[in-house]
N, C-alpha and C. Protein backbone atom coordinates (compact mmCIF):
# COMPACT_ATOMS: atom_id res chain seq x y z
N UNK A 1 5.76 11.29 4.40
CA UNK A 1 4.97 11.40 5.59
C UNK A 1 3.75 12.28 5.29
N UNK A 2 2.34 11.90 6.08
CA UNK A 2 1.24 12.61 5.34
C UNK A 2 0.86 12.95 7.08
N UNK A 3 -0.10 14.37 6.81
CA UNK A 3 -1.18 14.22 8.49
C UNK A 3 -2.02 13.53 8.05
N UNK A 4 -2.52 13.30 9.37
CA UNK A 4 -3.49 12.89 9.66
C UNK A 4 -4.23 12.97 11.43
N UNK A 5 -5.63 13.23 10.73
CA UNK A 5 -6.62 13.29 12.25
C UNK A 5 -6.26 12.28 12.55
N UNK A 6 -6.87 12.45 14.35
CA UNK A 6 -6.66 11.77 15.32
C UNK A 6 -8.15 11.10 15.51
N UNK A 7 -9.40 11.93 14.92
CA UNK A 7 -10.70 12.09 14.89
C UNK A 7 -11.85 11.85 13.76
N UNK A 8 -11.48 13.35 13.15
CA UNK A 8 -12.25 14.00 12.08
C UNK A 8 -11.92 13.26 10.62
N UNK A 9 -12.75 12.93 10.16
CA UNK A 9 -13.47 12.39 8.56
C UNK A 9 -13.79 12.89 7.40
N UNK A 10 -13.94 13.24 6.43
CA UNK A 10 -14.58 13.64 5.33
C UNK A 10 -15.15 14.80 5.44
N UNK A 11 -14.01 16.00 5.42
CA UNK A 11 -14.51 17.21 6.08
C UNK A 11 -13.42 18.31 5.66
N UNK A 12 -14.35 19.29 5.74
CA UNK A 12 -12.81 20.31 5.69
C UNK A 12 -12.99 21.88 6.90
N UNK A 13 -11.72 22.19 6.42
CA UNK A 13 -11.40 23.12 8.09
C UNK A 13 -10.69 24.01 7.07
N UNK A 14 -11.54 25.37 8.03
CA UNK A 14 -10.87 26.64 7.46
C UNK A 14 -9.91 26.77 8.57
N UNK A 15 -8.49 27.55 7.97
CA UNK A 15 -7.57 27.86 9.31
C UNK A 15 -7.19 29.07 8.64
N UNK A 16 -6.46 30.07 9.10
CA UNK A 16 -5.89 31.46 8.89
C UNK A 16 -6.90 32.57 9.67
N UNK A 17 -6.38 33.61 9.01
CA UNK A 17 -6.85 34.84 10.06
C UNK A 17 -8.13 35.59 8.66
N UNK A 18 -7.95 37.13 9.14
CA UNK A 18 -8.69 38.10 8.82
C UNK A 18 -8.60 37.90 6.99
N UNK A 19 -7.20 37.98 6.45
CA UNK A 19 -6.55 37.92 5.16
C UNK A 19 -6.41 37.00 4.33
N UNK A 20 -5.90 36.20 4.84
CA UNK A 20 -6.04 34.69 4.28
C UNK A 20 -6.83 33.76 4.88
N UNK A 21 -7.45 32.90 4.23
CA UNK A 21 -8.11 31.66 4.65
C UNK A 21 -7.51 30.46 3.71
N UNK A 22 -7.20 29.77 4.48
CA UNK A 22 -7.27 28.09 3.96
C UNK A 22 -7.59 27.46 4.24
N UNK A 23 -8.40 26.87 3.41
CA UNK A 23 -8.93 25.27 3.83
C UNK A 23 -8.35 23.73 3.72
N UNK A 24 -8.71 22.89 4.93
CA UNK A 24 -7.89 22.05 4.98
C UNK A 24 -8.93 20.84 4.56
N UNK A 25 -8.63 20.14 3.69
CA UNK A 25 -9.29 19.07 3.05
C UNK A 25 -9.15 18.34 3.71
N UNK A 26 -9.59 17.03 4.56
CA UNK A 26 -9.46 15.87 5.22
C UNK A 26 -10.66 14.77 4.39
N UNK A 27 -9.36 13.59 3.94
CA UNK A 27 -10.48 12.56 3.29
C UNK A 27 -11.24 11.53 4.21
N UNK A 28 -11.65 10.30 3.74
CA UNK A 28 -12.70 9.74 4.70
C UNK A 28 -11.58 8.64 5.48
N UNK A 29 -9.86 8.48 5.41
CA UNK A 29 -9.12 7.83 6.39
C UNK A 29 -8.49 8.70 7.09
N UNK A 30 -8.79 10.10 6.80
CA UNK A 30 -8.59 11.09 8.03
C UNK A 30 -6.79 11.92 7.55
N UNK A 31 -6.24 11.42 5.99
CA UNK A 31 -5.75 12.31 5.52
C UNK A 31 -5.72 13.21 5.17
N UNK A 32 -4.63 14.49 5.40
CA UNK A 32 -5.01 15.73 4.66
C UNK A 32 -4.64 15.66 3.31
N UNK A 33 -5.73 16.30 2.37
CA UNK A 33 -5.26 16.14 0.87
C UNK A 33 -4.95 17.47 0.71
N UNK A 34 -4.16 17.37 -0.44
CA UNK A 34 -2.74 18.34 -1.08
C UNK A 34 -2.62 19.25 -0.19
N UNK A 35 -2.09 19.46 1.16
CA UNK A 35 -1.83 20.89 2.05
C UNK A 35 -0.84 21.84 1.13
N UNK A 36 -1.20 22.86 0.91
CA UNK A 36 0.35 23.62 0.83
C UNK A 36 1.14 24.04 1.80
N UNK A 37 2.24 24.84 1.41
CA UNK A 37 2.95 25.49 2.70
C UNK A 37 2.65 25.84 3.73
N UNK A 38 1.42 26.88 3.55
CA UNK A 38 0.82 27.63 4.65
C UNK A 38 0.31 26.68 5.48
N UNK A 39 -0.58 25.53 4.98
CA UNK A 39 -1.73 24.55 6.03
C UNK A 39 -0.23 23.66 6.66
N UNK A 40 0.46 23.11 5.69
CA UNK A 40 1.52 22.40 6.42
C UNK A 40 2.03 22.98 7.77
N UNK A 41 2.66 23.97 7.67
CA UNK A 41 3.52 24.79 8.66
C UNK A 41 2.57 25.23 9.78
N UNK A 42 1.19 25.36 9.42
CA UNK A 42 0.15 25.05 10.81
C UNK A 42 -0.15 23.94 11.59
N UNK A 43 0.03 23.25 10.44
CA UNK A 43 -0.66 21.99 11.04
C UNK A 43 0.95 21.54 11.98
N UNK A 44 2.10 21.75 11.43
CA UNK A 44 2.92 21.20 11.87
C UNK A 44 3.76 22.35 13.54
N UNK A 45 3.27 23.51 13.36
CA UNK A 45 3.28 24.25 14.38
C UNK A 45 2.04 23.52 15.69
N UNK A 46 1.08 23.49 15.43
CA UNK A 46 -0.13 22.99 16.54
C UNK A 46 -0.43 21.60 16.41
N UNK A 47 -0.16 21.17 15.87
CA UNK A 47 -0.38 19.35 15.77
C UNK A 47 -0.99 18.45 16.55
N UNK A 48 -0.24 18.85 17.86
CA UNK A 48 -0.73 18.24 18.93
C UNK A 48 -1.81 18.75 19.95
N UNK A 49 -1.88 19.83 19.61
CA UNK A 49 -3.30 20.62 20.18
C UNK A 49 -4.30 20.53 19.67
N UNK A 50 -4.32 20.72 18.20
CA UNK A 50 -5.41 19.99 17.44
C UNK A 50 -5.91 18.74 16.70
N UNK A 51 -4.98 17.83 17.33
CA UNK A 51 -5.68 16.61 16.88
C UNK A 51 -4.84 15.64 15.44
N UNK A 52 -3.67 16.35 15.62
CA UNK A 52 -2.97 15.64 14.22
C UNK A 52 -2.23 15.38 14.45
N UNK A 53 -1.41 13.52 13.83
CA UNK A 53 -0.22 13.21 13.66
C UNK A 53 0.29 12.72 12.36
N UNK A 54 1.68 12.92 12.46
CA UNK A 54 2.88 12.16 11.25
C UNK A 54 2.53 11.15 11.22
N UNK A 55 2.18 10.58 10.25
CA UNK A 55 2.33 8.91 9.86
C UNK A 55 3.13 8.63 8.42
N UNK A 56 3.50 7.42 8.36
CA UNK A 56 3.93 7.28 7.22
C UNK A 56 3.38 6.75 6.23
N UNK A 57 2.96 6.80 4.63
CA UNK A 57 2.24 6.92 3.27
C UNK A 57 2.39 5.43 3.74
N UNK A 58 1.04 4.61 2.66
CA UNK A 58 1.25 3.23 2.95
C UNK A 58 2.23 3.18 1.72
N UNK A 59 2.47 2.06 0.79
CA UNK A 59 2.65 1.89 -0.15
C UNK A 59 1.87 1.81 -1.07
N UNK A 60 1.93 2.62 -2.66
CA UNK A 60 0.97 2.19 -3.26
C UNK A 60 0.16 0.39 -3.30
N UNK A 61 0.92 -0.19 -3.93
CA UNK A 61 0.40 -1.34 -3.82
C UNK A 61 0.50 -2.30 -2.77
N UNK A 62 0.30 -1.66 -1.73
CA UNK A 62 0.43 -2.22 -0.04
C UNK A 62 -1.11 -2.53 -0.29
N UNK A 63 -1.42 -3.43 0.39
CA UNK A 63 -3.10 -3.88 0.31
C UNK A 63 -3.16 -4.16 2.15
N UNK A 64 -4.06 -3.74 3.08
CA UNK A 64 -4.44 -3.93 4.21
C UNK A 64 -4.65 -5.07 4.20
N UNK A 65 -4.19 -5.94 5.21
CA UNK A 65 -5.14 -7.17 5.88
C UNK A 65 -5.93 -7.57 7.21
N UNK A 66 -6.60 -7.99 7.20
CA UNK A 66 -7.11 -8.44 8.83
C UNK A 66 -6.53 -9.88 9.53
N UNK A 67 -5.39 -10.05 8.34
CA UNK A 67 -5.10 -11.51 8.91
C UNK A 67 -5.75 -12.87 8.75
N UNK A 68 -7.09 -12.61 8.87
CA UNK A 68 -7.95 -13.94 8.61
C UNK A 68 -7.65 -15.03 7.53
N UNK A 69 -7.61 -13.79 6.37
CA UNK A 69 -7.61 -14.91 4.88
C UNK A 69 -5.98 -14.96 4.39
N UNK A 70 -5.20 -14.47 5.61
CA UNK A 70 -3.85 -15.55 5.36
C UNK A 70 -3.73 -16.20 5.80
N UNK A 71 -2.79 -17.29 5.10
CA UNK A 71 -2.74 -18.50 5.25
C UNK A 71 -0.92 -18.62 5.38
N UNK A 72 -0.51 -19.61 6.53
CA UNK A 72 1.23 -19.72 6.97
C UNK A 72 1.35 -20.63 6.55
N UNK A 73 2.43 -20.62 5.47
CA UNK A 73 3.05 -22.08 5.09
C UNK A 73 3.91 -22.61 5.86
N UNK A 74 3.39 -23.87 6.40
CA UNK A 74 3.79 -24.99 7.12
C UNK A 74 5.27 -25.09 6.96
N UNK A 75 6.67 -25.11 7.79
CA UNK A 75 7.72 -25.08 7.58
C UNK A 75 8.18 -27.19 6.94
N UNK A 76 8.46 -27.81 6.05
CA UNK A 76 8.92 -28.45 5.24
C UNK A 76 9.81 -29.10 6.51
N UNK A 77 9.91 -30.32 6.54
CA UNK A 77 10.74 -30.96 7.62
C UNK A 77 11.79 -31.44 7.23
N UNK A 78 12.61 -31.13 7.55
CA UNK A 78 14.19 -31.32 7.23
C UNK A 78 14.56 -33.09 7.24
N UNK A 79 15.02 -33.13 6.09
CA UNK A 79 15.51 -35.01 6.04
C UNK A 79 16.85 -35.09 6.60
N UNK A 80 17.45 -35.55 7.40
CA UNK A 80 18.20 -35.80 8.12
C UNK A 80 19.29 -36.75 7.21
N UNK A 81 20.48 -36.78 7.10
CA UNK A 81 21.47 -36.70 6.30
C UNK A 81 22.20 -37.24 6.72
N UNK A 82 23.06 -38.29 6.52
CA UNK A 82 23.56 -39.74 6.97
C UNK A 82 25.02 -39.27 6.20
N UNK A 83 26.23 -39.20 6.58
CA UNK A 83 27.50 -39.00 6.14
C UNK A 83 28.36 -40.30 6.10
N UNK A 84 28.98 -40.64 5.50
CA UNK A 84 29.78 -41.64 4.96
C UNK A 84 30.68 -41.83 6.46
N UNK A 85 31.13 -43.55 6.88
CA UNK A 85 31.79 -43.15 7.55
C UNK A 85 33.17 -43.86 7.37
């Protein structure tokens, strides 16, 4: 499971206080790249206040479609079968 914005693009976000700072990488489909502990456990504390949800990783070799340039193979018509009598 990866975040991801609800919004925001190709960007990054500082989060922490006075001591620490981290920055949160967001690529251009609105994943966060490599969070560690700290950004995780924020992001997963406020999530819904700021704009982020759980989704699940595609598959590597999952390829998107729009549907258009598939094509349904026609179901084959069944020959009908004559039994001895």
């Amino acid at each position: 499971m990866k975040w991801k914005h609800v919004k925001l693009r190709d960007c990054k976000l500082p989060i922490g206080g006075d001591y620490a700072v981290h920055v949160v990488t967001i690529d251009s489909d609105g994943f966060v790249v490599n969070p560690n502990n700290y950004v995780d456990n924020v992001i997963s504390k406020w999530a819904e206040y700021i704009g982020f949800q759980r989704v699940a990783e595609p598959a590597p070799d999952e390829t998107l479609s729009s549907g258009d340039s598939e094509t349904k193979q026609a179901k084959k018509p069944r020959r009908k079968t004559t039994r001895g009598k």
